[in-house]
C-alpha atoms as a PDB file:
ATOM      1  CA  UNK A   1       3.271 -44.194  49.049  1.00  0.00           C
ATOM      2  CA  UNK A   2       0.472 -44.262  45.822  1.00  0.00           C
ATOM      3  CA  UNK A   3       2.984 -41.970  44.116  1.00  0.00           C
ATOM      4  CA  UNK A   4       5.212 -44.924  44.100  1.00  0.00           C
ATOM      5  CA  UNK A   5       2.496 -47.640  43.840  1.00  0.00           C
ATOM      6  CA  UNK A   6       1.722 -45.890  41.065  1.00  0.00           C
ATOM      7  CA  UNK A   7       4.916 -45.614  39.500  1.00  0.00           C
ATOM      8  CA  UNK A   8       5.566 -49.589  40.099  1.00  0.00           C
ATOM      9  CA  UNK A   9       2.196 -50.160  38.118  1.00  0.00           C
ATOM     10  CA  UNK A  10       3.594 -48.061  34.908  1.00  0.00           C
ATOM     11  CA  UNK A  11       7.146 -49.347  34.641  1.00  0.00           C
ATOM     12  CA  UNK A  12       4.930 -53.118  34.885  1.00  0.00           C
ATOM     13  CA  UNK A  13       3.243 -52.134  32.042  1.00  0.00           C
ATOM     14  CA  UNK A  14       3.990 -53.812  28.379  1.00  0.00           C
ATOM     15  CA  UNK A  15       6.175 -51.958  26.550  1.00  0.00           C
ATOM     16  CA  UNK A  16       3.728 -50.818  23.719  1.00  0.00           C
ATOM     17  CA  UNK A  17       1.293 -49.277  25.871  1.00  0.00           C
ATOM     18  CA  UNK A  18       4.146 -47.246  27.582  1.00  0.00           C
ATOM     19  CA  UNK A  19       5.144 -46.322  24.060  1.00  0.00           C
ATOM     20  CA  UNK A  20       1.719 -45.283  23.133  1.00  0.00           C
ATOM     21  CA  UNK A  21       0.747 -43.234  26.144  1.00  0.00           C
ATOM     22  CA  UNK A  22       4.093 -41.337  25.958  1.00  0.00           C
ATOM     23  CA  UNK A  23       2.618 -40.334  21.629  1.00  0.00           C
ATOM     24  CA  UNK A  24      -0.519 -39.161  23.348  1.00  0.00           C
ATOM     25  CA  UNK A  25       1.013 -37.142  25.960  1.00  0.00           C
ATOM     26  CA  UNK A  26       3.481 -35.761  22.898  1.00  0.00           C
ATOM     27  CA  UNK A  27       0.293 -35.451  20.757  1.00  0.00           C
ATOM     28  CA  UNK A  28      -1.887 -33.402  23.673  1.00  0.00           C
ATOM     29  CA  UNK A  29       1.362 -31.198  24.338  1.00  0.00           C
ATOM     30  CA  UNK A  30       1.790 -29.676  20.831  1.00  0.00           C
ATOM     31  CA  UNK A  31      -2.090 -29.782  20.241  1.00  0.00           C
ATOM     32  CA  UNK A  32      -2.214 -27.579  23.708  1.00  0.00           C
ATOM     33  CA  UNK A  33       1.125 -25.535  22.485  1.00  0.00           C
ATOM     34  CA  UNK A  34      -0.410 -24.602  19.117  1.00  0.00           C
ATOM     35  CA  UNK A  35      -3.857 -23.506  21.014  1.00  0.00           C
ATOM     36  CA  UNK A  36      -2.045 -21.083  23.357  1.00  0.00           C
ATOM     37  CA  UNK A  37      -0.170 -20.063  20.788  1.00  0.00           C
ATOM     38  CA  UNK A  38      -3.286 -19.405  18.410  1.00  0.00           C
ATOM     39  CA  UNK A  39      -4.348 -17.700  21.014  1.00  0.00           C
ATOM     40  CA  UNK A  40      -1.696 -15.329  21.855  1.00  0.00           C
ATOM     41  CA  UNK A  41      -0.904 -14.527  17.905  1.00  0.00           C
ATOM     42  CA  UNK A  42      -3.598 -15.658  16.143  1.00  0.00           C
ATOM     43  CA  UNK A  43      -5.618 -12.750  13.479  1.00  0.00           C
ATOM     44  CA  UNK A  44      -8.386 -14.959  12.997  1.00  0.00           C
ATOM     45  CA  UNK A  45     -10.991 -12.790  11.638  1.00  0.00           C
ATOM     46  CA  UNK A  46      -8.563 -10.244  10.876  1.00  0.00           C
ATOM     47  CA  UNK A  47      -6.726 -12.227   8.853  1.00  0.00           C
ATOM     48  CA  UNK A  48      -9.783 -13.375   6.587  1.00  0.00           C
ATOM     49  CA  UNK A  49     -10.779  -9.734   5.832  1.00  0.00           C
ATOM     50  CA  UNK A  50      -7.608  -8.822   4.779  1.00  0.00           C
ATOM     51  CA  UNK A  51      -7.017 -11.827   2.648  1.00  0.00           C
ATOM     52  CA  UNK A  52     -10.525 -11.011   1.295  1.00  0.00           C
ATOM     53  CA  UNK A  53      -9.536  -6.901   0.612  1.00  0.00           C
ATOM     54  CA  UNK A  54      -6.030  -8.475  -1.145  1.00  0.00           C
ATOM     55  CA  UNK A  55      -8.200 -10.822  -3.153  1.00  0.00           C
ATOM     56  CA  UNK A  56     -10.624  -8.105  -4.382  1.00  0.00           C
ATOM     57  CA  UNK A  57      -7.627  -5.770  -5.371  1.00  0.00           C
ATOM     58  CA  UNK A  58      -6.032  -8.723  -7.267  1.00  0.00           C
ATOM     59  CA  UNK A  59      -9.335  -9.617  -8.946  1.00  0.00           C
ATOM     60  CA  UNK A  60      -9.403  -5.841  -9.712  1.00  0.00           C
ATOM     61  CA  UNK A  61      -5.967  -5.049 -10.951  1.00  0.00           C
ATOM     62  CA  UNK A  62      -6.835  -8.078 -13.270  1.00  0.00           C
ATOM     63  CA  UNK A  63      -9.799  -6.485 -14.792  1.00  0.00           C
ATOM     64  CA  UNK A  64      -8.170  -3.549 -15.430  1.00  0.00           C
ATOM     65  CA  UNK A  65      -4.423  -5.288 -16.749  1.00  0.00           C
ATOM     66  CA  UNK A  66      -7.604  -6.981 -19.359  1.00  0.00           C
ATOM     67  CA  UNK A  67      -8.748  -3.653 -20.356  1.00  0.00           C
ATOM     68  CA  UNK A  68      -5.527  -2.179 -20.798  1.00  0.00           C
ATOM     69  CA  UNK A  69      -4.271  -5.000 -23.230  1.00  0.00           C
ATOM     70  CA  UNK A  70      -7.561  -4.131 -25.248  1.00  0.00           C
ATOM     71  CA  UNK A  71      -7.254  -0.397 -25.808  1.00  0.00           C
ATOM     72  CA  UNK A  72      -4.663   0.181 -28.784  1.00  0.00           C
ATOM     73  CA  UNK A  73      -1.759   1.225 -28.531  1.00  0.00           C
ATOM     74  CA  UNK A  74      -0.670   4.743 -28.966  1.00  0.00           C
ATOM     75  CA  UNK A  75      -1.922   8.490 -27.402  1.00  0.00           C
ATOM     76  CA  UNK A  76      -5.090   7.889 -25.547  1.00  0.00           C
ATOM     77  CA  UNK A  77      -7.147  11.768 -24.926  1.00  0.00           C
ATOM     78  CA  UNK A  78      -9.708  12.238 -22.563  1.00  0.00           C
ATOM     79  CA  UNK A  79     -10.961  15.296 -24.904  1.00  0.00           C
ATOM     80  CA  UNK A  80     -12.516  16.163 -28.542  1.00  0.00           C
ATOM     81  CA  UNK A  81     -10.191  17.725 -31.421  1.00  0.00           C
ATOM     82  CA  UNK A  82      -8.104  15.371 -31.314  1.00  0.00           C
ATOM     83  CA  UNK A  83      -6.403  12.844 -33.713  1.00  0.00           C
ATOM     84  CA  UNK A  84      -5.550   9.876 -30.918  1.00  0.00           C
ATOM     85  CA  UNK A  85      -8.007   7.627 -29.647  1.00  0.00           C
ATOM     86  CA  UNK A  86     -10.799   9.371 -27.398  1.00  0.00           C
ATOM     87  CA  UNK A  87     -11.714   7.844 -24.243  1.00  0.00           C
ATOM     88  CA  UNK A  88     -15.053   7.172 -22.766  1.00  0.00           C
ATOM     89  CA  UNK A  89     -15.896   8.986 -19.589  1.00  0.00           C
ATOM     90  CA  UNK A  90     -15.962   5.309 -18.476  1.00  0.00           C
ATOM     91  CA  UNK A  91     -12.668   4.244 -20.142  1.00  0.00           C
ATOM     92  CA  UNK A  92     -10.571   7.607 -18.768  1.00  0.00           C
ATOM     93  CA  UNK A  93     -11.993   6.509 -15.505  1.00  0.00           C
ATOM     94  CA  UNK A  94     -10.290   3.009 -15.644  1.00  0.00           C
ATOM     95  CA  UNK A  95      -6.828   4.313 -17.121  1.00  0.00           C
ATOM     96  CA  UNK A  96      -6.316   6.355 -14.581  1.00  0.00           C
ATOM     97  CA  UNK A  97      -7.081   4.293 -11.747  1.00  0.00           C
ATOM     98  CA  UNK A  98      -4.541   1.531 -14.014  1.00  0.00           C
ATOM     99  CA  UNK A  99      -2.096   4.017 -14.382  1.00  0.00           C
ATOM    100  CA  UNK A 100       0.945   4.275 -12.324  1.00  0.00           C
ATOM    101  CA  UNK A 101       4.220   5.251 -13.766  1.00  0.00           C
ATOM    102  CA  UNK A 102       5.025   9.058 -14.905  1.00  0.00           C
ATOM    103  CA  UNK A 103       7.163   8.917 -17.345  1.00  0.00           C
ATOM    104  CA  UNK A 104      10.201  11.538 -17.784  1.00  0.00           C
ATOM    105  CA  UNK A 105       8.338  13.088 -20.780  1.00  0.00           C
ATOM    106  CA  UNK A 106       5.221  13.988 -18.795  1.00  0.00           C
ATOM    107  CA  UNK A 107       7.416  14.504 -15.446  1.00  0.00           C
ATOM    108  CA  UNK A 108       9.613  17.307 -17.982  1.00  0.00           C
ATOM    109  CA  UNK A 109       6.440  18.780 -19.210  1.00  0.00           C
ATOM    110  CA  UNK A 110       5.043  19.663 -15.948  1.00  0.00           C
ATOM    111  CA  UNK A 111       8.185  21.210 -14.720  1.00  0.00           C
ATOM    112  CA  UNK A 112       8.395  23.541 -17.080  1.00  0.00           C
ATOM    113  CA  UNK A 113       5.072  25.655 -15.687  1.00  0.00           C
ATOM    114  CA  UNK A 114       6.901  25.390 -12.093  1.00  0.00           C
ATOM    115  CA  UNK A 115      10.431  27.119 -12.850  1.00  0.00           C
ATOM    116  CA  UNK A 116      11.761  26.327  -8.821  1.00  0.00           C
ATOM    117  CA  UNK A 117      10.260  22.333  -9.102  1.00  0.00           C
ATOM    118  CA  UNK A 118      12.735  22.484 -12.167  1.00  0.00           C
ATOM    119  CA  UNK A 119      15.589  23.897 -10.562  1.00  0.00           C
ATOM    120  CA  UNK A 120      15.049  21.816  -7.690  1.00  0.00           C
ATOM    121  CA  UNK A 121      14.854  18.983 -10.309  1.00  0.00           C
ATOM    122  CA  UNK A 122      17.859  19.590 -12.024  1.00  0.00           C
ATOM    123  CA  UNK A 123      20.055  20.288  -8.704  1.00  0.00           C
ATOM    124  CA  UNK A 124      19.184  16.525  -7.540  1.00  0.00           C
ATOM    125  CA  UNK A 125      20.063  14.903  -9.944  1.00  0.00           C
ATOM    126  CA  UNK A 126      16.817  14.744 -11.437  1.00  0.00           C
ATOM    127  CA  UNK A 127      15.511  12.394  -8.673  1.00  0.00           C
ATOM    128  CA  UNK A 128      12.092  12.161  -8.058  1.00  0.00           C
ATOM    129  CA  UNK A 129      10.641  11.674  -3.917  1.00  0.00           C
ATOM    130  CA  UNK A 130       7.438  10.319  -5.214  1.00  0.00           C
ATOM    131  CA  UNK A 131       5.359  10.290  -7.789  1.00  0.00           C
ATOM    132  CA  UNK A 132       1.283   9.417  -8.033  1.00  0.00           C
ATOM    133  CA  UNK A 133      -2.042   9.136 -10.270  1.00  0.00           C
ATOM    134  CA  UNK A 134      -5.273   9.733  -8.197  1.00  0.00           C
ATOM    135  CA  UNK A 135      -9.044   9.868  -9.678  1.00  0.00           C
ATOM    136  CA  UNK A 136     -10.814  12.498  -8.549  1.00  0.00           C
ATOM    137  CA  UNK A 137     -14.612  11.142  -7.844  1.00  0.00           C
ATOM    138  CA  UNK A 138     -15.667  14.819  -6.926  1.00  0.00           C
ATOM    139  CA  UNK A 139     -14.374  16.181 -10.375  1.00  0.00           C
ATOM    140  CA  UNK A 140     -14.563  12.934 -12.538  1.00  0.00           C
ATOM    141  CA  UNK A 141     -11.114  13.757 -13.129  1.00  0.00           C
ATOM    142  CA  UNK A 142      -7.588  12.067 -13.300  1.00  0.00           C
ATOM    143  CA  UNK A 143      -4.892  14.125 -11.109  1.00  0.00           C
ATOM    144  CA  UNK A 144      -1.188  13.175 -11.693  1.00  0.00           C
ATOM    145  CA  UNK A 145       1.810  14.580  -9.763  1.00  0.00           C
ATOM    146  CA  UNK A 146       5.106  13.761  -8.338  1.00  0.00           C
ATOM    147  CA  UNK A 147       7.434  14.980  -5.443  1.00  0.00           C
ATOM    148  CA  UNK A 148      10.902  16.975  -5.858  1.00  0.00           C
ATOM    149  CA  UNK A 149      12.828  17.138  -2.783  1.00  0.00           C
ATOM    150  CA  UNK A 150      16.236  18.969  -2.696  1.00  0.00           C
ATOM    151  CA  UNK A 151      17.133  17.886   0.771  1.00  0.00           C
ATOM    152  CA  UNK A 152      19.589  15.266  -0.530  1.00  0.00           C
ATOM    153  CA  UNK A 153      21.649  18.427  -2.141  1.00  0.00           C
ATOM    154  CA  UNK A 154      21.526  20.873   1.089  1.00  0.00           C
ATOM    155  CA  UNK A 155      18.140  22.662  -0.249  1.00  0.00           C
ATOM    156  CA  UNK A 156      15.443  22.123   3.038  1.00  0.00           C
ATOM    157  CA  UNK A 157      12.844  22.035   0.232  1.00  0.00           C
ATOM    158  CA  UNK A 158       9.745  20.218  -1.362  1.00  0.00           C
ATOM    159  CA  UNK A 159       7.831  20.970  -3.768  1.00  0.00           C
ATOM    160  CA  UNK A 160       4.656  18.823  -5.317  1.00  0.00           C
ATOM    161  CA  UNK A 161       3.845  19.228  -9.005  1.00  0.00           C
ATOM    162  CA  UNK A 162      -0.049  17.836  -9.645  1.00  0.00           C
ATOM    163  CA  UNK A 163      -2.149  18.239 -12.499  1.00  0.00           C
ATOM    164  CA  UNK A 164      -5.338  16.850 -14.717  1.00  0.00           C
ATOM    165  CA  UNK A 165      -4.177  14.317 -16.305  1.00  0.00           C
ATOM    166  CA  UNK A 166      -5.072  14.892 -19.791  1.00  0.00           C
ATOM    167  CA  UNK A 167      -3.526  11.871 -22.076  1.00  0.00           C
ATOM    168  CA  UNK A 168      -2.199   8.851 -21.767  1.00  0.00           C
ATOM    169  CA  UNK A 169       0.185   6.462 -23.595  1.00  0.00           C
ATOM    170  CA  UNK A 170      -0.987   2.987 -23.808  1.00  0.00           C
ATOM    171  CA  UNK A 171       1.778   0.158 -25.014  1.00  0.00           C
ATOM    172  CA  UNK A 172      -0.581  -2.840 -24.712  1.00  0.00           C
ATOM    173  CA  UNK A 173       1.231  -3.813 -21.579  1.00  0.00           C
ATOM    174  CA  UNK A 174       0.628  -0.830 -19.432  1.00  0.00           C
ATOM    175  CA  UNK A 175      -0.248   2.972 -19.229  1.00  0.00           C
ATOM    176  CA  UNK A 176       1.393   5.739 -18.317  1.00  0.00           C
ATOM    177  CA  UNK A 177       0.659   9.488 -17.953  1.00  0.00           C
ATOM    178  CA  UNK A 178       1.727  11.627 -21.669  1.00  0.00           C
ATOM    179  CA  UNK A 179       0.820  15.057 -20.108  1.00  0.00           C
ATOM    180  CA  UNK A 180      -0.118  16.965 -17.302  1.00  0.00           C
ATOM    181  CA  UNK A 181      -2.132  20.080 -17.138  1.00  0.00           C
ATOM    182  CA  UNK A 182      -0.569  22.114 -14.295  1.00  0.00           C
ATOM    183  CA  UNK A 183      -3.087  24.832 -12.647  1.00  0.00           C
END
């Protein structure tokens, strides 16, 4: 019988305070949905840290997208006897963490000292898998390579190609490798 008292005593209410309880049970239902849910899939802390790591690799790649635009344009050497433009130990050090294309030039170059990466090469269409530029904190050195596959042609081989990477072309917008040393 209260149940119904009760029910008697909110349909008597005025019309504006029905009106305004039913917007704060609306209000306290998504502010209870959006806990759980925060909850449930919510990073939190997670997600701060790796906003932070993105922020510091933007921040980064900007530093080094300003140093690039400042070196001139043209060959850039990491080594004496040279007519190009010789790079600090500091400056190498930058380019090739900035660098990141191989260009077919350098990509040519390099398969010339590995005779089956070339046939491989050439079979595929000249596709290449993957290519990279890694600095080399042990050695103080700049390692660039790339990946030829031949599985796309019926040959159940890969073969990586790596080397020092000894120069570097610089077109005031980017870098990119000018030749590899292969060992």
């Amino acid at each position: 019988m209260s149940k119904v008292n009760l029910l008697d005593k909110i349909k008597e209410l005025p019309e504006q305070i029905k009106q305004f309880g039913g917007l704060a049970a609306i209000i306290s239902i998504i502010f209870l949905s959006f806990f759980i849910l925060n909850n449930i899939f919510g990073e939190g802390d997670e997600l701060v840290a790796k906003m932070k790591i993105e922020e510091e690799r933007i921040a980064q790649e900007r530093k080094l997208n300003k140093l690039i635009s400042s070196l001139p344009t043209g060959i850039l050497v990491s080594f004496d006897g040279s007519d190009h433009f010789k790079l600090t130990d500091e400056l190498y050090e930058a380019v090739c963490k900035a660098t990141k294309l191989i260009p077919q030039r350098a990509i040519m170059g390099a398969n010339f000292l590995n005779y089956r990466a070339h046939e491989i090469y050439t079979m595929n269409g000249n596709k290449i898998s993957e290519t990279f530029v890694k600095w080399d904190k042990k050695n103080n050195k700049c390692f660039a390579g790339f990946v030829v596959s031949g599985i796309n042609v019926g040959v159940n081989e890969t073969i990586t190609v790596s080397g020092e990477a000894l120069s570097f072309l610089s077109t005031g917008i980017d870098t990119r490798i000018y030749f590899i040393k292969n060992f």
